[in-house]
C-alpha atoms as a PDB file:
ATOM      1  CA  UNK A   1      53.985  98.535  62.058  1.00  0.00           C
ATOM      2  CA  UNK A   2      57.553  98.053  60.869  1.00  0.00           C
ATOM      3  CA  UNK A   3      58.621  94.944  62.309  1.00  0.00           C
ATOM      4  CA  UNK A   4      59.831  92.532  59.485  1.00  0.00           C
ATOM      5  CA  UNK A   5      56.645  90.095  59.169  1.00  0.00           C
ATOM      6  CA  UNK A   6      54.749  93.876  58.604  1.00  0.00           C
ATOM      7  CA  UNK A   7      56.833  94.371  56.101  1.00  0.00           C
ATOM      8  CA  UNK A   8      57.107  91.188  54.458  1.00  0.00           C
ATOM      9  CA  UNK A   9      53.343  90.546  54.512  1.00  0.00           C
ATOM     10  CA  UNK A  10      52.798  94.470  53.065  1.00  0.00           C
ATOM     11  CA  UNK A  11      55.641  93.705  50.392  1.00  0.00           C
ATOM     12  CA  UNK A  12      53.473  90.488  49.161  1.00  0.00           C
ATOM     13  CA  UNK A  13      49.790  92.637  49.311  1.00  0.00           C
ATOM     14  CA  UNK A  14      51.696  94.636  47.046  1.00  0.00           C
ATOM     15  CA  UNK A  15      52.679  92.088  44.388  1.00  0.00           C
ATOM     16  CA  UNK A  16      49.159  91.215  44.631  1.00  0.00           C
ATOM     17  CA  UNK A  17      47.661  94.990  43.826  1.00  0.00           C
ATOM     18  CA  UNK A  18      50.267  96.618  41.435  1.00  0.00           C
ATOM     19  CA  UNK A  19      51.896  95.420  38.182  1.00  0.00           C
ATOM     20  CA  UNK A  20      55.558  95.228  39.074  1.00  0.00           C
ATOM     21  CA  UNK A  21      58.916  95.460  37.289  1.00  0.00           C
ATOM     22  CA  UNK A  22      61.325  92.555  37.098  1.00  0.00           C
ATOM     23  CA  UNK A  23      62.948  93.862  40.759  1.00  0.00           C
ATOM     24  CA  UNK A  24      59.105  92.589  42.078  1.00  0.00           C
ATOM     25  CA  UNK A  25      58.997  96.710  42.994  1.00  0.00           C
ATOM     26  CA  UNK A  26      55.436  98.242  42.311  1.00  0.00           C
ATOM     27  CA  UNK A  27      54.045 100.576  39.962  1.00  0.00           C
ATOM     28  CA  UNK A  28      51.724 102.697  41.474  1.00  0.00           C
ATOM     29  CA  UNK A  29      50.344 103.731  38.304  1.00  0.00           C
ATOM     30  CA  UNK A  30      49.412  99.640  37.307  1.00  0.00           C
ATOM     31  CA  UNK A  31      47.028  98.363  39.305  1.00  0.00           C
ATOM     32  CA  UNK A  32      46.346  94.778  38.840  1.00  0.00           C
ATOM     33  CA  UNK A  33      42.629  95.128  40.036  1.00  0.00           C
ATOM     34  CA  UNK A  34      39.865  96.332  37.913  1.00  0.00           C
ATOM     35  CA  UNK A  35      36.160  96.646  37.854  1.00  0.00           C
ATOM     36  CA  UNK A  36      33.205  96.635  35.448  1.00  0.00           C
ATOM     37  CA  UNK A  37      30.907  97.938  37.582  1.00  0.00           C
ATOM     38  CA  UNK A  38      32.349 100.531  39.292  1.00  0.00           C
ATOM     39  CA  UNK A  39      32.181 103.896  38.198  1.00  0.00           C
ATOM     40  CA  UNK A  40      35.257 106.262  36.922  1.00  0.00           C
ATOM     41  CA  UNK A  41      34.872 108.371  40.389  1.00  0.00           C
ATOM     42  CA  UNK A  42      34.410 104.836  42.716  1.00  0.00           C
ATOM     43  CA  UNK A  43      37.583 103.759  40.928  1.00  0.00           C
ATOM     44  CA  UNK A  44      39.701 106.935  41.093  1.00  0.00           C
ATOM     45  CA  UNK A  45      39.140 106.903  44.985  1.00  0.00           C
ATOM     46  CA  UNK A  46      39.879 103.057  45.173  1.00  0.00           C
ATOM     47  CA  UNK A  47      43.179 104.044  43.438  1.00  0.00           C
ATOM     48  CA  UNK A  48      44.180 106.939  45.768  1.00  0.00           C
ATOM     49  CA  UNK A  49      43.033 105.026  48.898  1.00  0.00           C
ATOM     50  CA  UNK A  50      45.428 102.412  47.659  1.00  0.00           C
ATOM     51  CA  UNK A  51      48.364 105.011  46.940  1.00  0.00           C
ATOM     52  CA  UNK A  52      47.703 106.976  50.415  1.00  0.00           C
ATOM     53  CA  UNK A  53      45.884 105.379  52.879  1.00  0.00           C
ATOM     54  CA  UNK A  54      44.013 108.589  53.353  1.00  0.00           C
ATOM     55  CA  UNK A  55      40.216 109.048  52.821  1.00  0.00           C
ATOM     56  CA  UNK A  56      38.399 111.739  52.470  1.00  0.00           C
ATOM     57  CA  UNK A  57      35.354 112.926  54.690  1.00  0.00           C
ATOM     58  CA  UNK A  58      32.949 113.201  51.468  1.00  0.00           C
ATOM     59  CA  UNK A  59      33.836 110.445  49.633  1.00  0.00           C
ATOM     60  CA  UNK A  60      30.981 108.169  49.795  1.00  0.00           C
ATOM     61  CA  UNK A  61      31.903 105.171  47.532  1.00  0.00           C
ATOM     62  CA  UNK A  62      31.997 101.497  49.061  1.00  0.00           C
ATOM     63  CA  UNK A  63      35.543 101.359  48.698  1.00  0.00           C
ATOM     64  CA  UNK A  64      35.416 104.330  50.690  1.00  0.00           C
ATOM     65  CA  UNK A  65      33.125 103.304  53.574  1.00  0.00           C
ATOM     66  CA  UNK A  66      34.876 100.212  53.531  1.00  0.00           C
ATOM     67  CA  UNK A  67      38.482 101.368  53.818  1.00  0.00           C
ATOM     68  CA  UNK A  68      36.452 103.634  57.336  1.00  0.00           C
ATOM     69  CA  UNK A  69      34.549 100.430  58.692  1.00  0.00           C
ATOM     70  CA  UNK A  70      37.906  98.597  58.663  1.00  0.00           C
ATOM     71  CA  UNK A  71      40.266 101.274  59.731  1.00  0.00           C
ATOM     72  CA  UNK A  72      38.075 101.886  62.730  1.00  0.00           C
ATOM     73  CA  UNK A  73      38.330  98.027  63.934  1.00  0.00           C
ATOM     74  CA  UNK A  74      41.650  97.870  63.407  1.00  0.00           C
ATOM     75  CA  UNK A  75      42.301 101.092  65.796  1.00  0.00           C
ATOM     76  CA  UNK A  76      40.026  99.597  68.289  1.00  0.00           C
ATOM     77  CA  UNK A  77      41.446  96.253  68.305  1.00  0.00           C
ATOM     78  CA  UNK A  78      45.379  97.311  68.176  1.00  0.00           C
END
C-alpha cells in the first residue's frame, strides 16, 4: 500500500523499531528491540525479516513462523 495513511503509519512503526538520526530517518543497522532469550540465529532472522520482509522456507524461529502466520491472514483478508 502507498496511499499516505500507509505511509504515515509505516513511517511511525519505524521510529518505533530503529534508532534514528535527528531527521527521525532509520538506521537499519540500530534496532531499538532486543532480546535475552533469543538466540544469536532467532535474532539475526528477526533482523533481516525486519530489513526485507522476506522469509526464508527453512527458517524455523518464532519470529519466523510468526512473520508466515500473519502474512498469510493478511493476503487472505486484503
Amino acid at each position: 500500500m502507498k496511499n499516505d495513511k500507509a505511509l504515515k503509519t509505516s513511517k511511525l512503526i519505524e521510529q518505533c523499531i530503529w534508532k534514528t538520526d535527528e531527521f527521525d530517518e532509520p538506521n537499519k543497522s540500530a534496532l531499538k528491540i532486543d532480546s535475552e532469550v533469543a538466540t544469536d540465529s532467532d535474532k539475526e532472522q528477526f533482523l533481516n525479516i525486519l530489513k526485507t520482509g522476506i522469509v526464508d522456507d527453512n527458517w524455523k524461529s518464532n519470529y519466523a513462523n510468526n512473520y508466515r502466520f500473519f502474512k498469510k491472514k493478511c493476503l487472505m483478508n486484503g
